[in-house]
C-alpha atoms as a PDB file:
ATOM      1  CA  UNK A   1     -19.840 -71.073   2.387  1.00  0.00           C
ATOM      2  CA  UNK A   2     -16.720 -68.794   2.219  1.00  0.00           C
ATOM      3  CA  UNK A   3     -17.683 -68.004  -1.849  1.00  0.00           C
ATOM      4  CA  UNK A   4     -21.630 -66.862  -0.456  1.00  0.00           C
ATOM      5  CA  UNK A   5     -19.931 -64.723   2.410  1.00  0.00           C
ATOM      6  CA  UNK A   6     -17.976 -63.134  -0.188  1.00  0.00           C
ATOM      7  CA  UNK A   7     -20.650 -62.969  -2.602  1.00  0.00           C
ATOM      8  CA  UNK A   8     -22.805 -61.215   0.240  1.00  0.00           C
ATOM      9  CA  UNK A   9     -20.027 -58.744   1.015  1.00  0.00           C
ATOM     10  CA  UNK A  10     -19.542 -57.585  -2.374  1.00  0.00           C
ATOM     11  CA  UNK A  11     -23.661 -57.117  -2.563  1.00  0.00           C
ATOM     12  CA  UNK A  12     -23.874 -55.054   0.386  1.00  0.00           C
ATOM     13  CA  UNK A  13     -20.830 -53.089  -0.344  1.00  0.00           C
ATOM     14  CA  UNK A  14     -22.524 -52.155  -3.782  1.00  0.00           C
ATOM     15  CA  UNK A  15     -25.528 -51.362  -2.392  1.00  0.00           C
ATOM     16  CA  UNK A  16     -23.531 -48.401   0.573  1.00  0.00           C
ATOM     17  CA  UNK A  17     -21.565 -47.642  -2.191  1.00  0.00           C
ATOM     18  CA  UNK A  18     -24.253 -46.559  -4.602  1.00  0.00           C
ATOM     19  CA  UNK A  19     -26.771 -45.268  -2.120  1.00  0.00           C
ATOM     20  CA  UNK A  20     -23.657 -42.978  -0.640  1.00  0.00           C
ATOM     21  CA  UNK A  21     -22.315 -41.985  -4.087  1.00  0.00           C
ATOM     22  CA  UNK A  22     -26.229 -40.950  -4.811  1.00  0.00           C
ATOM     23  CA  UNK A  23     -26.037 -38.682  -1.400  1.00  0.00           C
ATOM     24  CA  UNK A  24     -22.709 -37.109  -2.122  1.00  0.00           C
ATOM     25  CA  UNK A  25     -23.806 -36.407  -6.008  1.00  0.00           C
ATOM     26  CA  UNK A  26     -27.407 -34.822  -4.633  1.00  0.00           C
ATOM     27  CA  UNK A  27     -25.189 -32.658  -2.016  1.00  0.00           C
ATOM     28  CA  UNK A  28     -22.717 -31.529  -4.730  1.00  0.00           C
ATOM     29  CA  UNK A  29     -25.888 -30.373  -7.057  1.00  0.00           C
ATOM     30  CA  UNK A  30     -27.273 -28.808  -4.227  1.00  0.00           C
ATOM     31  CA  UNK A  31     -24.177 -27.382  -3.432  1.00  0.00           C
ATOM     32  CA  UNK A  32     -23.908 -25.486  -6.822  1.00  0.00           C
ATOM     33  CA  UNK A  33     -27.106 -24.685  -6.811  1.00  0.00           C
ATOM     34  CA  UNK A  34     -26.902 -22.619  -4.366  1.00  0.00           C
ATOM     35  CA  UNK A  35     -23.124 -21.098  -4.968  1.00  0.00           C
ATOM     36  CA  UNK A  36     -25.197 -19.774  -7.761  1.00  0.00           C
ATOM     37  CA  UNK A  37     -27.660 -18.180  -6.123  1.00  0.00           C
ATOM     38  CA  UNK A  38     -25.505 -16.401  -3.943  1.00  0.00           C
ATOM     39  CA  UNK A  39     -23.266 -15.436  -5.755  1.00  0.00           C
ATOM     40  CA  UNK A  40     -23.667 -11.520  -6.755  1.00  0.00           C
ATOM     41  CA  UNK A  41     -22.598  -9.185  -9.393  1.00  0.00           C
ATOM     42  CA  UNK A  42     -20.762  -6.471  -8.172  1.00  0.00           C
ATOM     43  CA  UNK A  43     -21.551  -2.377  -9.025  1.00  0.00           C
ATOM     44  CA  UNK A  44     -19.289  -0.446 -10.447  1.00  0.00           C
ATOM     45  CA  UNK A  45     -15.831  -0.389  -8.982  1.00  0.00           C
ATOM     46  CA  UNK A  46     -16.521  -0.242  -5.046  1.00  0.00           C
ATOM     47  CA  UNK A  47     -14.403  -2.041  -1.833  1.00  0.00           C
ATOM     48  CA  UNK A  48     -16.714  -2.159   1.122  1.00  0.00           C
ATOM     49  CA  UNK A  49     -18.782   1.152   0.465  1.00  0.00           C
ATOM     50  CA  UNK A  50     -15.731   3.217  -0.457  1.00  0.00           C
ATOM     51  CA  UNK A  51     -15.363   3.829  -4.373  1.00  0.00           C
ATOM     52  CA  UNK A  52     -12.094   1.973  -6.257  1.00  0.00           C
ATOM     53  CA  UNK A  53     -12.775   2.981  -9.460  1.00  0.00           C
ATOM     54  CA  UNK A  54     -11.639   5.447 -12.321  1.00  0.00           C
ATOM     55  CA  UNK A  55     -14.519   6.457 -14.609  1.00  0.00           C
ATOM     56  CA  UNK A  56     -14.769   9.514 -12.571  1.00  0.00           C
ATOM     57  CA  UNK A  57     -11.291  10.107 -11.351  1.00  0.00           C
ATOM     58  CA  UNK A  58      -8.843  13.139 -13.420  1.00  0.00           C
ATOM     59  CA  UNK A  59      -5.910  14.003 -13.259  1.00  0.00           C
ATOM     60  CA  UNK A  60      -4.111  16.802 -11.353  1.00  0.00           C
ATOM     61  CA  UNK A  61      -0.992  16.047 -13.068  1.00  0.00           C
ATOM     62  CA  UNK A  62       0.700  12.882 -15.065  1.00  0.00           C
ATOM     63  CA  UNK A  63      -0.298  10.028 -13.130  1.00  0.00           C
ATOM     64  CA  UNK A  64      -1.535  12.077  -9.832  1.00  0.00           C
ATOM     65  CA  UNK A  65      -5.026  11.422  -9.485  1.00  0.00           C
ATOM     66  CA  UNK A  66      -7.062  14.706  -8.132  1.00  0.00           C
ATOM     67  CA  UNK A  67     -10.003  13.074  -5.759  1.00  0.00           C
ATOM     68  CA  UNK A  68      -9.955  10.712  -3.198  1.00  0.00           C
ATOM     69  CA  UNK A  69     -13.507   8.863  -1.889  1.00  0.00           C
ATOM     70  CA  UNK A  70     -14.699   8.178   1.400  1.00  0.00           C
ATOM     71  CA  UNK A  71     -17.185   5.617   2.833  1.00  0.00           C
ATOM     72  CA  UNK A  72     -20.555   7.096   4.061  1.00  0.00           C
ATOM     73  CA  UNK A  73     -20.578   9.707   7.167  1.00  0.00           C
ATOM     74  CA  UNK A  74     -16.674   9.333   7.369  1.00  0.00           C
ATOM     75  CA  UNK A  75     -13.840  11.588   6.763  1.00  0.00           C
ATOM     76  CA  UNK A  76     -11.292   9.643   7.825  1.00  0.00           C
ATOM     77  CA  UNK A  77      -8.512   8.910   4.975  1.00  0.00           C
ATOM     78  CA  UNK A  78      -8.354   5.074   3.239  1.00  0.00           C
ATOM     79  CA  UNK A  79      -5.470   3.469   2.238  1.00  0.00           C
ATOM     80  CA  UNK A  80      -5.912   4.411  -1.534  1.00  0.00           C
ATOM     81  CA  UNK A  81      -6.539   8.113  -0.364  1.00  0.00           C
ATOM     82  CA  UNK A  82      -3.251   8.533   1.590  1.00  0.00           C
ATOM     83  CA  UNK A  83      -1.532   7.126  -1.768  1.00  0.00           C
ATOM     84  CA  UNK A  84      -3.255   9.443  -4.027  1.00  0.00           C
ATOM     85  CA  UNK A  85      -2.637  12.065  -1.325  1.00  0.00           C
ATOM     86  CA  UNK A  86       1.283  11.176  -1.148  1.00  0.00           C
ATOM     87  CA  UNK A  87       1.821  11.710  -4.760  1.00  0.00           C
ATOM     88  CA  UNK A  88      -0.393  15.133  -4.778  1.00  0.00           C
ATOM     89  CA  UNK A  89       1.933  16.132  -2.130  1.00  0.00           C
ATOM     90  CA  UNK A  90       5.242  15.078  -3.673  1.00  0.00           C
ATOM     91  CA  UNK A  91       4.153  16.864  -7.017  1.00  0.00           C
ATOM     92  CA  UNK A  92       3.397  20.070  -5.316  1.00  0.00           C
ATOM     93  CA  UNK A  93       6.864  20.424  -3.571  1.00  0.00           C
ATOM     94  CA  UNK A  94       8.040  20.267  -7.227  1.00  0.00           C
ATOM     95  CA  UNK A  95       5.866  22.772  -8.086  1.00  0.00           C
ATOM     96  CA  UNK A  96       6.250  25.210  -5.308  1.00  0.00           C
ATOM     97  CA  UNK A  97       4.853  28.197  -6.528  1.00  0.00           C
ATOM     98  CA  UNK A  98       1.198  26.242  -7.219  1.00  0.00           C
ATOM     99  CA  UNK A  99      -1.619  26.355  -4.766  1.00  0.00           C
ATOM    100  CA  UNK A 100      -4.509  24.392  -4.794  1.00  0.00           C
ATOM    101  CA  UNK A 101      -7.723  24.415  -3.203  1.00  0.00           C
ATOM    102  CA  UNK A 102      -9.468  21.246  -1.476  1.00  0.00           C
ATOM    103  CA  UNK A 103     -13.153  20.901  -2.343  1.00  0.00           C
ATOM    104  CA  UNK A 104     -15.181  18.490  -0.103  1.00  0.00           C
ATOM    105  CA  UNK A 105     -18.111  16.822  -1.064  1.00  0.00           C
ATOM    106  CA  UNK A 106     -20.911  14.055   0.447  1.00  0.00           C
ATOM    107  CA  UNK A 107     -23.407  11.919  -1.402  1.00  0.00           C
ATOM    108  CA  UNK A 108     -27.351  13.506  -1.518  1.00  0.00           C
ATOM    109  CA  UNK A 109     -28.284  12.225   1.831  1.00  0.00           C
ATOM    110  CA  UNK A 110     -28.671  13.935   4.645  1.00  0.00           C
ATOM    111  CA  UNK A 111     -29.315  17.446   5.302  1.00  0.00           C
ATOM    112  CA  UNK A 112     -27.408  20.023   3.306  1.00  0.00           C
ATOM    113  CA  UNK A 113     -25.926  21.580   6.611  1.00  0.00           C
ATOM    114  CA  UNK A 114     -24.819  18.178   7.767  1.00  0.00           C
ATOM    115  CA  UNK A 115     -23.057  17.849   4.012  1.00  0.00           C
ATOM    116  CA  UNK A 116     -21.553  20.438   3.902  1.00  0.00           C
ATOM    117  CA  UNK A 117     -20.067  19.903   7.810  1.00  0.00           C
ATOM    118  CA  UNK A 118     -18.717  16.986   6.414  1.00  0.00           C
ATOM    119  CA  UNK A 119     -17.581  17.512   3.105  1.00  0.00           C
ATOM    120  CA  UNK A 120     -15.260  20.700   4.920  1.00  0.00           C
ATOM    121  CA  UNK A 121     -13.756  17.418   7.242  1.00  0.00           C
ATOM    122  CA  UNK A 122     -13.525  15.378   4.205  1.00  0.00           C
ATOM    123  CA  UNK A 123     -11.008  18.594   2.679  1.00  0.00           C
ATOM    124  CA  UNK A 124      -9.936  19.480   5.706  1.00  0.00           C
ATOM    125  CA  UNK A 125      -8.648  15.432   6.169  1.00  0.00           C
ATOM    126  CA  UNK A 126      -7.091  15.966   2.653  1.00  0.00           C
ATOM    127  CA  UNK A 127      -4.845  19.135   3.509  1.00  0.00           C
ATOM    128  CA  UNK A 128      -4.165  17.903   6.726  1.00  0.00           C
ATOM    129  CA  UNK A 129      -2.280  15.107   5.500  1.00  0.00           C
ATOM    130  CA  UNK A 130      -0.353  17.207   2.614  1.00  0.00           C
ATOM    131  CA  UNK A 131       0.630  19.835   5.534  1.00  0.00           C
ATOM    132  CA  UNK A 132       2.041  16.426   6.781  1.00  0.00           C
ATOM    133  CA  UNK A 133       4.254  15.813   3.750  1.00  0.00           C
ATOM    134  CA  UNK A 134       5.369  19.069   3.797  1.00  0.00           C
ATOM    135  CA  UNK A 135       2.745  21.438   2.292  1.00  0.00           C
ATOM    136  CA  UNK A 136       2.742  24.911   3.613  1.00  0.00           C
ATOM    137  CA  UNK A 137      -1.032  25.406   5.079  1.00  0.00           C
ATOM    138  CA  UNK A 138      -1.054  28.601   3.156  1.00  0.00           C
ATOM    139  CA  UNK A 139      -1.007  26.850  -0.024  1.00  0.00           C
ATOM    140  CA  UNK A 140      -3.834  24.617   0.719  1.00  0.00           C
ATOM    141  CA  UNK A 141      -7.589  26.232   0.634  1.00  0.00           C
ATOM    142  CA  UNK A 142     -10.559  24.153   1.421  1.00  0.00           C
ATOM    143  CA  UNK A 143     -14.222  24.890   0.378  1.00  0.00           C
ATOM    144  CA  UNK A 144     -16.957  22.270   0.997  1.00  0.00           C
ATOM    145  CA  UNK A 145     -19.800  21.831  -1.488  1.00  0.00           C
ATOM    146  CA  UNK A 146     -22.005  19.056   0.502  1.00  0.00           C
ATOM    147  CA  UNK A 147     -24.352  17.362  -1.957  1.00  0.00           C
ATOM    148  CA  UNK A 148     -24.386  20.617  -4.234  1.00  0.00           C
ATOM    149  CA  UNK A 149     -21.931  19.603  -6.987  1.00  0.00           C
ATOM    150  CA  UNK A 150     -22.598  15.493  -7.283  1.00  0.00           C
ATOM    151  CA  UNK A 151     -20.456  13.698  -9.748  1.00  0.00           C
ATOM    152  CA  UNK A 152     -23.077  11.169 -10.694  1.00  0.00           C
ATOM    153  CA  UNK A 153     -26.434  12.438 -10.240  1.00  0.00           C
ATOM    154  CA  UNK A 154     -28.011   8.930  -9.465  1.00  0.00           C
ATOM    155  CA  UNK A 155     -29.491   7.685  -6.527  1.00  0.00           C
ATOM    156  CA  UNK A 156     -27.504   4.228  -6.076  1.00  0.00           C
ATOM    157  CA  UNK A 157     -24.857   2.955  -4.006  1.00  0.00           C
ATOM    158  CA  UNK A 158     -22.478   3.238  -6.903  1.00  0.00           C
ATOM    159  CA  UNK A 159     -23.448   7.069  -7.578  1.00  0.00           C
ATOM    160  CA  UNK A 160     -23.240   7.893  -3.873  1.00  0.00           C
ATOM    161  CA  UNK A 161     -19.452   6.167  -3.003  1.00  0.00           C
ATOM    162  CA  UNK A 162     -18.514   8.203  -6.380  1.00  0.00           C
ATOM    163  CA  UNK A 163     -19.976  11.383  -4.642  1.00  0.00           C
ATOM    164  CA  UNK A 164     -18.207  10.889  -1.528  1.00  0.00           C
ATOM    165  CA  UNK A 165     -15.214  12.531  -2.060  1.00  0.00           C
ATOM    166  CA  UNK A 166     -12.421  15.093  -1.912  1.00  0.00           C
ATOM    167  CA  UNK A 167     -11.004  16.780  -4.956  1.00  0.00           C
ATOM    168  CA  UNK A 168      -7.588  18.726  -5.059  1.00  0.00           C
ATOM    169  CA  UNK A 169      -7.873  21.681  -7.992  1.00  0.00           C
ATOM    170  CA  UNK A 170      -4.951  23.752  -8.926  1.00  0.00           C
ATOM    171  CA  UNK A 171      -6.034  27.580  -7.848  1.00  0.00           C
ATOM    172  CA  UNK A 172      -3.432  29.134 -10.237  1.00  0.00           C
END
């Protein structure tokens, strides 16, 4: 009798074991199934809808970057634009005779007089925080451009983030 129990037991344990392992294999396929679907390539170089890249990005000097981006409608400075903005600043108390003008510019949306309203907060943003580092205001001069002078003349999220931006020129 005790052999049959056993017997029994063993049956029955097969039988859950099987039908779960089934369930937890159909759950794991369905699982990557749709990891895969979601999943998403990503454009260009972008973090949230502010652009990270460098295909667009010069130089003002060795290893000084000249623009910084913004994310749509704002003018308030990232955490990658106060860097970049940090070692323009630095490299123009080296250079103290240099002065530079601040162009601000916004992606092809909106009206030109609202672009050009923001891309002069975008520069104005930019000198701002070089008068902070030291910067005499008179060295600074900020134009805005709006949507005039695009970098990438496309009409994606990729071309706009690259269009949203603040570039520091040298003016002599």
């Amino acid at each position: 009798m005790r052999d049959t129990q056993i017997t029994l037991f063993k049956e029955k344990f097969k039988m859950v074991f099987n039908n779960n392992l089934n369930k937890i294999f159909i759950v794991l396929l369905a699982s990557f199934a749709l990891s895969a679907c979601a999943t998403s390539k990503k454009q260009g170089a972008m973090q949230s809808d502010v652009y990270s890249g460098s295909d667009t990005v010069e130089f003002l000097a060795t290893g000084v970057k000249d623009r910084i981006f913004f994310a749509t409608n704002k003018s308030t400075l990232t955490t990658a634009a106060r860097d970049t903005l940090r070692k323009q600043a630095a490299w123009m108390r080296k250079k103290s005779k240099v002065t530079v003008t601040v162009e601000g510019h916004a992606d092809e949306r909106g009206t030109r007089e609202y672009n050009l309203a923001l891309g002069e907060r975008r520069a104005n943003a930019a000198k701002d925080y070089l008068m902070t580092y030291g910067i005499a205001g008179n060295r600074i001069s900020v134009i805005s451009y709006g949507k005039e002078r695009p970098v990438n003349s496309g009409s994606t999220p990729l071309a706009w983030s690259q269009n949203r931006r603040s570039v520091t020129v040298k003016a002599n």
